[in-house]
Each structure stands twice: as C-alpha cells, then as structure tokens.
PDB file of N, CA and C in Angstrom:
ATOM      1  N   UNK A   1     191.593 143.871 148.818  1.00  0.00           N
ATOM      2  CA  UNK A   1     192.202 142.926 147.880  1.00  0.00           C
ATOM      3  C   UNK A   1     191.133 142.206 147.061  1.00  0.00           C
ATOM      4  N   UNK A   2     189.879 141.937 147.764  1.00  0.00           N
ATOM      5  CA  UNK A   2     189.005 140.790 146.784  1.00  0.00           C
ATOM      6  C   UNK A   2     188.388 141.665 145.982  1.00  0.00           C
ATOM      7  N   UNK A   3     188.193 143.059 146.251  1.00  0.00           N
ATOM      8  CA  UNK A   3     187.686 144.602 145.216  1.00  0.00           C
ATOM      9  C   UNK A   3     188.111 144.304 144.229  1.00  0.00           C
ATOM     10  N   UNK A   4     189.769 144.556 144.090  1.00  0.00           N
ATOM     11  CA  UNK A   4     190.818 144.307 143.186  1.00  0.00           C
ATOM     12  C   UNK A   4     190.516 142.872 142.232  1.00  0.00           C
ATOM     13  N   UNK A   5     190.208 142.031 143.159  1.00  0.00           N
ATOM     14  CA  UNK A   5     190.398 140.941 141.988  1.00  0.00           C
ATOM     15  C   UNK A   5     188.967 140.609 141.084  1.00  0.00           C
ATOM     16  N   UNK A   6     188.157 141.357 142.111  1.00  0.00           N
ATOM     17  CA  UNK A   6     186.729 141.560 141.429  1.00  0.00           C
ATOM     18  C   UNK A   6     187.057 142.375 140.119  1.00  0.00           C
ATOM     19  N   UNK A   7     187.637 143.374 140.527  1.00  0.00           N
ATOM     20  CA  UNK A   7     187.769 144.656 139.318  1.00  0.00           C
ATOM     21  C   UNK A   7     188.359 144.610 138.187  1.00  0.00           C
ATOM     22  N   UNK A   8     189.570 143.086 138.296  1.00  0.00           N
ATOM     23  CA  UNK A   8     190.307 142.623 137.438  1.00  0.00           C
ATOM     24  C   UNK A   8     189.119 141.395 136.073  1.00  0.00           C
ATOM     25  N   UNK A   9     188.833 141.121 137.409  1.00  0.00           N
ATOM     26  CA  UNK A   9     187.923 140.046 136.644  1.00  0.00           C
ATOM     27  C   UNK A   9     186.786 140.153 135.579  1.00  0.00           C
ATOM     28  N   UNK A  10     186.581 141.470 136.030  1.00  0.00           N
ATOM     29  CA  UNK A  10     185.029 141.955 135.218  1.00  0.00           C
ATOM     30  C   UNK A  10     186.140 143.197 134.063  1.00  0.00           C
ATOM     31  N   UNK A  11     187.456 143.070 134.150  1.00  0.00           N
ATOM     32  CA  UNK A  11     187.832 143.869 132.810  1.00  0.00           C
ATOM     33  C   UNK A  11     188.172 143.161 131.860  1.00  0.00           C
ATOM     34  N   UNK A  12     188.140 141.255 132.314  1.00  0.00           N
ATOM     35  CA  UNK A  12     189.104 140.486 130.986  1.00  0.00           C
ATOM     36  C   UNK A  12     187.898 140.927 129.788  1.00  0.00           C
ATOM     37  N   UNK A  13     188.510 140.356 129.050  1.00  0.00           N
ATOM     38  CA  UNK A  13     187.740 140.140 128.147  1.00  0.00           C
ATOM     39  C   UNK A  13     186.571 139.200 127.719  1.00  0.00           C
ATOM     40  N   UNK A  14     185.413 139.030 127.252  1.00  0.00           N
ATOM     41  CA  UNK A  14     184.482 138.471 127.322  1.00  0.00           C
ATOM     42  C   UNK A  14     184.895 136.506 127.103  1.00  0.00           C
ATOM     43  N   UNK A  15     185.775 136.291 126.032  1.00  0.00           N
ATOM     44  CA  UNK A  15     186.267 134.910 125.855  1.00  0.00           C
ATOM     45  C   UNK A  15     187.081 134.409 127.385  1.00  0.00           C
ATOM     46  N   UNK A  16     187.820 135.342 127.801  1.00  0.00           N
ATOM     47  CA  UNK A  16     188.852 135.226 128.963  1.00  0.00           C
ATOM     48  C   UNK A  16     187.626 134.928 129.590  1.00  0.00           C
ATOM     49  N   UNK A  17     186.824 135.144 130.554  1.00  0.00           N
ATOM     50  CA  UNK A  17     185.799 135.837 131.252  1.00  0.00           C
ATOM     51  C   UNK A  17     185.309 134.263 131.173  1.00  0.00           C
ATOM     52  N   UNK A  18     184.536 133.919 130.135  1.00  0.00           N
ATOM     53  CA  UNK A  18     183.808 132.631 129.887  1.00  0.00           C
ATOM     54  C   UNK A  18     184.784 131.561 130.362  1.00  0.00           C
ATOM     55  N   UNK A  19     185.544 131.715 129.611  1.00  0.00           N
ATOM     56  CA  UNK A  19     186.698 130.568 130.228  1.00  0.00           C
ATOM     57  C   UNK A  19     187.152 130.699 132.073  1.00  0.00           C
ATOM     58  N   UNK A  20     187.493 131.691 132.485  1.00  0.00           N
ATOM     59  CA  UNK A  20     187.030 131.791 133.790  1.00  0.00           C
ATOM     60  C   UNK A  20     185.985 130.797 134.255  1.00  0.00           C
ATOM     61  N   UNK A  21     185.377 131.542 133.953  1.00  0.00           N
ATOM     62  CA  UNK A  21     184.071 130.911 134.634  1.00  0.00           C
ATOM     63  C   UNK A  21     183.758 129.388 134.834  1.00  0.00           C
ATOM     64  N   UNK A  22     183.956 128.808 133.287  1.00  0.00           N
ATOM     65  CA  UNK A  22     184.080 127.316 132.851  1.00  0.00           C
ATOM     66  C   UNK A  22     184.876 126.577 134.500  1.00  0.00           C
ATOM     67  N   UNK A  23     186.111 127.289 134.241  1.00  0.00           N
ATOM     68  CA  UNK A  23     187.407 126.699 135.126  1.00  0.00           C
ATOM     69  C   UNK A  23     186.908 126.936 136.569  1.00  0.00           C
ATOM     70  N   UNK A  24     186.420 127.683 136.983  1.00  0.00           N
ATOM     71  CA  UNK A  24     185.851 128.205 138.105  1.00  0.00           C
ATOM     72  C   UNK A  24     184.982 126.774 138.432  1.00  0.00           C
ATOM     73  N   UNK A  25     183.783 126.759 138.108  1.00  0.00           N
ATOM     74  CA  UNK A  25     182.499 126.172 138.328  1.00  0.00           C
ATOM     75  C   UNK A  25     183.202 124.439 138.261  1.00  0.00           C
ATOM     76  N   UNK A  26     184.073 124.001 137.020  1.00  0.00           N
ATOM     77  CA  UNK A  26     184.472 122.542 136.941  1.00  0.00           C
ATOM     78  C   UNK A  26     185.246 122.761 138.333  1.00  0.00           C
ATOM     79  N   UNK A  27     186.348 123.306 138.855  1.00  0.00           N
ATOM     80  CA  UNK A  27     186.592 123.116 140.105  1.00  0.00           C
ATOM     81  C   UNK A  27     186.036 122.994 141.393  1.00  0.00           C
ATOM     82  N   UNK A  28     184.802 123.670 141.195  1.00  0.00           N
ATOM     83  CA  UNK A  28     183.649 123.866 142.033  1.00  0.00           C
ATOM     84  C   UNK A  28     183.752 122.561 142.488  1.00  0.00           C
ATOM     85  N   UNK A  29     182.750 121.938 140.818  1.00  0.00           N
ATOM     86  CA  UNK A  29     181.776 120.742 141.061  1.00  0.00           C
ATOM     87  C   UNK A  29     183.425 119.765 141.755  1.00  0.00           C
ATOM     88  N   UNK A  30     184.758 119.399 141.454  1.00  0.00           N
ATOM     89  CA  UNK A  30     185.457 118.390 141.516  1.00  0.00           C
ATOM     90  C   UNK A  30     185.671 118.580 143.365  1.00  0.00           C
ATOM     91  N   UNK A  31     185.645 120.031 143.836  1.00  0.00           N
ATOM     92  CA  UNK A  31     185.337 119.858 145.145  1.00  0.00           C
ATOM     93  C   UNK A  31     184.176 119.943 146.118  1.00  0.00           C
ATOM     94  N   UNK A  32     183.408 119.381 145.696  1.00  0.00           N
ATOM     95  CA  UNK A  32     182.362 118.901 145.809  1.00  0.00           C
ATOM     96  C   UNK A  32     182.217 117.620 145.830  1.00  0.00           C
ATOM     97  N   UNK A  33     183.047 116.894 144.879  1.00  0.00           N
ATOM     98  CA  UNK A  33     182.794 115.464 145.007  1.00  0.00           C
ATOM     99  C   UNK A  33     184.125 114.848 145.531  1.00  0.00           C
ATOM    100  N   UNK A  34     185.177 115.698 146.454  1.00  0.00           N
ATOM    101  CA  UNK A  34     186.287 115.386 146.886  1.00  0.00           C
ATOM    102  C   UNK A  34     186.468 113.966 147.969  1.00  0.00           C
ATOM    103  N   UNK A  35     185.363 113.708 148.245  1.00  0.00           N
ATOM    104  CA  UNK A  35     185.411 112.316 149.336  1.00  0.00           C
ATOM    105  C   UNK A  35     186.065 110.841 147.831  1.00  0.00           C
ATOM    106  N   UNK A  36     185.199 111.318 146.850  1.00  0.00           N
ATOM    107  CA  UNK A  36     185.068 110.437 145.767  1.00  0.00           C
ATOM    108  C   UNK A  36     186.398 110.668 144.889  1.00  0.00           C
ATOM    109  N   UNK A  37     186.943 111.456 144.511  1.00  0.00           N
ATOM    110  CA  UNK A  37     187.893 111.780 143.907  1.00  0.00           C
ATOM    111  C   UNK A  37     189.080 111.440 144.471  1.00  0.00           C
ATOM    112  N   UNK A  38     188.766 111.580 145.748  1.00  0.00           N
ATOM    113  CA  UNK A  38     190.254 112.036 146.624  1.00  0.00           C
ATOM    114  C   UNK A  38     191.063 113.425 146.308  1.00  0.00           C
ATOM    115  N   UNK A  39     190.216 114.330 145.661  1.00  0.00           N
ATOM    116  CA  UNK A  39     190.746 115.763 145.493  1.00  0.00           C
ATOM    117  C   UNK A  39     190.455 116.789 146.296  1.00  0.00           C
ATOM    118  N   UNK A  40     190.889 116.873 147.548  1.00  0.00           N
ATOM    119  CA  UNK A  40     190.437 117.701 148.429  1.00  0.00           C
ATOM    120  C   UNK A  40     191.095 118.886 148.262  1.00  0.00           C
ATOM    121  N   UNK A  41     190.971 120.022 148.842  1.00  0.00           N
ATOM    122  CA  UNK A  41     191.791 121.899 148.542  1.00  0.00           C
ATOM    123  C   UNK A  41     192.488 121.917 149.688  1.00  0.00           C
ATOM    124  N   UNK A  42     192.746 120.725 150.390  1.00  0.00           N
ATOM    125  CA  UNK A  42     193.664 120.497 151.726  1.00  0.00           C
ATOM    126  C   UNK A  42     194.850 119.518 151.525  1.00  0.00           C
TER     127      UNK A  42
END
C-alpha cells in the first residue's frame, strides 16, 4: 500500500507535487509544536 501511494505521488504533477509538499512539511512543523498549539494527531 505505501508503494502505491509512493507511486501515486511521484506521478502528480510538478505544481500538485510542490503543493504537496508545502502541506506536508506545514503539518509537520504544527505537530511538532503540538504541546503549544494544542494540535495534537490524537
């Protein structure tokens, strides 16, 4: 399954792709600072 979503991921398109990524990494950093936020993935 994570093949698949690998395989999906590397066919968007280069704008799709960037934007991914953007959205990816800002979620990163917001759980990361989840004590502070109060935004935990739980």
């Amino acid at each position: 399954r994570v093949n698949e979503v690998h395989e999906l991921v590397y066919k968007l398109p280069q704008p799709n792709f960037e934007m991914l990524d953007m959205v990816i990494r800002h979620l990163t950093e917001v759980s990361r600072k989840y004590e502070k936020n109060k935004m935990s993935v739980f």
